[in-house]
Protein backbone atom coordinates (compact mmCIF):
# COMPACT_ATOMS: atom_id res chain seq x y z
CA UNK A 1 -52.85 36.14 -51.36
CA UNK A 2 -51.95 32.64 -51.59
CA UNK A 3 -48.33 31.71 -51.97
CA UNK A 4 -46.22 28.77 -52.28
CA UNK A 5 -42.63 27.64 -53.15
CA UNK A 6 -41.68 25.91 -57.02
CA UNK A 7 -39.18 25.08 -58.90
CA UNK A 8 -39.44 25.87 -62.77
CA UNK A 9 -37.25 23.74 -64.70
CA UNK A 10 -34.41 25.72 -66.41
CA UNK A 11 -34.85 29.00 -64.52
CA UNK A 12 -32.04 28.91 -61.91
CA UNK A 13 -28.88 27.02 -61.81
CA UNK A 14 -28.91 24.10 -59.85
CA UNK A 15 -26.82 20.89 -59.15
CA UNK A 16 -28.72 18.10 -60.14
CA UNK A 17 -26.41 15.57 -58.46
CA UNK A 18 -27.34 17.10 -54.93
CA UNK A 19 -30.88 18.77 -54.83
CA UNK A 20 -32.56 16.89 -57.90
CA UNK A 21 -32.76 19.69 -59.95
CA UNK A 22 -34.73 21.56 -57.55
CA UNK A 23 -33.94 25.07 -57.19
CA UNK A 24 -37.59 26.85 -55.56
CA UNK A 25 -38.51 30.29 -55.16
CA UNK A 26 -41.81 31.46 -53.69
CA UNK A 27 -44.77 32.81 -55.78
CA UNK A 28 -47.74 34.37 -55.08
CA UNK A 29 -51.59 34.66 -56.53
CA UNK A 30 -54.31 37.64 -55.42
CA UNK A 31 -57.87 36.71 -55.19
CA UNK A 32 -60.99 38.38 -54.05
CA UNK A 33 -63.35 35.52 -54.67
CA UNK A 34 -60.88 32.03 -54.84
CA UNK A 35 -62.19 31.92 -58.49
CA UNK A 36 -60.80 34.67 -60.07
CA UNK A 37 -57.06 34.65 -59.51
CA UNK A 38 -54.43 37.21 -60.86
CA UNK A 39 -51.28 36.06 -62.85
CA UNK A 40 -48.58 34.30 -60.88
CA UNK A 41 -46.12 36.24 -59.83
CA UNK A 42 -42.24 35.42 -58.24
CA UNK A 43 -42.21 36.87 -54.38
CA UNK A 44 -39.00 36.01 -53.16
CA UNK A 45 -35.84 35.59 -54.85
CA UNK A 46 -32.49 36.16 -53.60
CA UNK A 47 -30.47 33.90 -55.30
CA UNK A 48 -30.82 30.50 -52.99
CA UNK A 49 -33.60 27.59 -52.87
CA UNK A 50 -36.37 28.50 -50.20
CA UNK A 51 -38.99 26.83 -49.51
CA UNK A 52 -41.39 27.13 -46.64
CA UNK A 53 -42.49 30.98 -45.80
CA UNK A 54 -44.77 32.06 -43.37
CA UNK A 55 -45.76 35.66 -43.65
CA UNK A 56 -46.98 37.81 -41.18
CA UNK A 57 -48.22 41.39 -40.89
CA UNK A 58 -46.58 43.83 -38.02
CA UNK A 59 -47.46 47.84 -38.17
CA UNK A 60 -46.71 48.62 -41.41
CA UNK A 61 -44.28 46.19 -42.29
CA UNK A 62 -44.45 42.37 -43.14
CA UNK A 63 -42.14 39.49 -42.06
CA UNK A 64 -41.09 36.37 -43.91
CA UNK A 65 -39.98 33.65 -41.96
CA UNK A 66 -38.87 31.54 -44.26
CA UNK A 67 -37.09 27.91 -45.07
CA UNK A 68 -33.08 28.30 -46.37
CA UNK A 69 -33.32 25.37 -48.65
CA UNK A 70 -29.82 25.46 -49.71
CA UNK A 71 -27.94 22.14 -49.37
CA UNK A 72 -24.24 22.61 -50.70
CA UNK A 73 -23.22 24.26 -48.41
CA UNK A 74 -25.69 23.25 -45.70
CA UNK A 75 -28.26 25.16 -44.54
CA UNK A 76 -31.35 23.82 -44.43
CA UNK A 77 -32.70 26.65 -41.43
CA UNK A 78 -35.00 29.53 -40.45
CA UNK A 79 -34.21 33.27 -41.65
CA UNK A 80 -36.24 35.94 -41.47
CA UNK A 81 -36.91 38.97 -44.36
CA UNK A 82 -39.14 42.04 -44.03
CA UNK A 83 -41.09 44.30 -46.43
CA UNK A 84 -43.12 47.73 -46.13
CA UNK A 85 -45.30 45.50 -48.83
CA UNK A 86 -46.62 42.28 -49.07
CA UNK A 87 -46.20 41.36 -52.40
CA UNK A 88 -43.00 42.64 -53.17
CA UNK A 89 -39.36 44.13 -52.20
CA UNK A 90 -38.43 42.25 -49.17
CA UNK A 91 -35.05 41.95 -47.54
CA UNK A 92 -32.32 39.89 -47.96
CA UNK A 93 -32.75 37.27 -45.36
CA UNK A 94 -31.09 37.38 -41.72
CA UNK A 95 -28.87 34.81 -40.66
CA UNK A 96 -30.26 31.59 -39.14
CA UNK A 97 -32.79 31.87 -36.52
CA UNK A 98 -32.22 27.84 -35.66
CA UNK A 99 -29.68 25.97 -34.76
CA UNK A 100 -27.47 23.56 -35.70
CA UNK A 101 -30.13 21.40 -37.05
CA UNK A 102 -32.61 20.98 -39.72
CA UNK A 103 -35.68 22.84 -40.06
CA UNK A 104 -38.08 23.49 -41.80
CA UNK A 105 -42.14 24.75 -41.83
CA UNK A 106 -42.12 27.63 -39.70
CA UNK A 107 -45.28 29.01 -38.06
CA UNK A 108 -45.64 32.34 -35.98
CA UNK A 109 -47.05 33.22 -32.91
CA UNK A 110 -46.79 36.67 -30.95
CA UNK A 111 -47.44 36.54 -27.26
CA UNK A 112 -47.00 38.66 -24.16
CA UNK A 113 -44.75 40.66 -26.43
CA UNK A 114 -42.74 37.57 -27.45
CA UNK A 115 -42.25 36.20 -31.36
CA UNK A 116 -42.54 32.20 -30.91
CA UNK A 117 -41.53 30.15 -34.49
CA UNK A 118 -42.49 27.04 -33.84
CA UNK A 119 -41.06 24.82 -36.71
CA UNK A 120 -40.30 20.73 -37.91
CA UNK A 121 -36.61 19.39 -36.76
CA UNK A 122 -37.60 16.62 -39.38
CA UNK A 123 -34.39 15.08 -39.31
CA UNK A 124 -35.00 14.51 -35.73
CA UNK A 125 -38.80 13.92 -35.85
CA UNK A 126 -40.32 16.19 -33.70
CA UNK A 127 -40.97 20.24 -33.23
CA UNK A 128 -38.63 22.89 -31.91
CA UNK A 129 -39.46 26.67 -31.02
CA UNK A 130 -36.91 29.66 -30.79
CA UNK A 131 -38.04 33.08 -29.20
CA UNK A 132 -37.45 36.62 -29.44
CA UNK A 133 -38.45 40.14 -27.91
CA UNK A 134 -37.06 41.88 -30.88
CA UNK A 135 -36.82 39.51 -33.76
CA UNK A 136 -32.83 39.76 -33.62
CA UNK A 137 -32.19 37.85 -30.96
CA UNK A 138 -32.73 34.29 -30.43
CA UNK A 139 -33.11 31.47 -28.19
CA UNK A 140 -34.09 28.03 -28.09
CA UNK A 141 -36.71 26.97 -26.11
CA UNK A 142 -37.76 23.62 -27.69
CA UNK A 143 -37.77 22.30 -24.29
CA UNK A 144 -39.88 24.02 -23.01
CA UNK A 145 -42.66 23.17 -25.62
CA UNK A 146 -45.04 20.11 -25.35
CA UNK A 147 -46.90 18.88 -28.80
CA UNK A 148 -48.69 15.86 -30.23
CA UNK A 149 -45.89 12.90 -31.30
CA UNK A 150 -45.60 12.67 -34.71
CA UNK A 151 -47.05 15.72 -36.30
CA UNK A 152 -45.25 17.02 -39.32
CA UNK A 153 -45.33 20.67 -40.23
CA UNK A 154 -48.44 22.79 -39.55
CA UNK A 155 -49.85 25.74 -38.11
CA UNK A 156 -50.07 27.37 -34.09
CA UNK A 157 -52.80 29.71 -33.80
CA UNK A 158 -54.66 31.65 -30.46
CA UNK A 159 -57.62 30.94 -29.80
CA UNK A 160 -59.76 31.93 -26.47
CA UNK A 161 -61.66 28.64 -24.31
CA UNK A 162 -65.26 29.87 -25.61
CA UNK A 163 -63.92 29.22 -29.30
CA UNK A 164 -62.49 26.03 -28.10
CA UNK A 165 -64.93 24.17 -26.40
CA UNK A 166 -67.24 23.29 -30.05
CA UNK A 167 -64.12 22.62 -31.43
CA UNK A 168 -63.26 19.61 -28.25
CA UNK A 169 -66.99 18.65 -28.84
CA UNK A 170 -66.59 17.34 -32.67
């Protein structure tokens, strides 16, 4: 599956004065092969501008962290929305996972039985992390994170020090 956030021009009301006629909603393609690709279809669509989802499988469900793009009024944060599927019927999204900032490009990591969404403060210009045992609960713990200056959004992954070391030796 490869998905991704657009806005088609027309489709959903927006204000033009404050988000440039941008209204997105996230699609989705299925491929087997990356050349033969099924019809586009809309994934997520609950009335508001997102932009930005991460998906990720647990058990039998699926979770979509995902980018609140509205701007009037403000959001412009993390939520979270889950479905038994992953192309189809998820959740209205949970309130805010972040703060009282601006976020944007989350990525997901699970460890020692901790959900970690690392994510862009781009107004601020660097990262910030939140954490949770049970996906409900929250806290901050930007502090307590250390990465490169400057990056922009991208992706945390685990990876063990025998698949490291080629990668240090490029």
């Amino acid at each position: 599956m490869i998905y991704w956030a657009t806005t088609i021009a027309g489709k959903y009301p927006a204000d033009p004065k404050v988000e440039n006629g941008y209204n997105h909603r996230m699609y989705y393609v299925l491929t087997k092969d990356f050349k033969i690709f099924s019809k586009t279809k809309q994934l997520y669509d609950k009335g508001f501008n997102v932009i930005d989802a991460t998906i990720v499988p647990e058990g039998k469900r699926f979770i979509m962290f995902l980018k609140d793009e509205t701007r009037t009024p403000p959001q412009k944060n993390i939520k979270i929305a889950f479905s038994k599927k992953l192309t189809k019927k998820y959740s209205n999204a949970s309130n805010p996972i972040t703060g009282n900032y601006w976020a944007e490009g989350p990525t997901v990591l699970r460890m020692h039985g901790a959900w970690i969404v690392y994510f862009d403060k781009y107004r601020d210009h660097k990262y910030g992390a939140v954490q949770s045992s049970d996906l409900k609960n929250w806290i901050d713990i930007s502090d307590k994170i250390s990465l490169p200056a400057g990056i922009r959004h991208g992706t945390i992954f685990k990876i063990s020090k025998e698949e490291l070391k080629p990668l240090l030796n490029l």
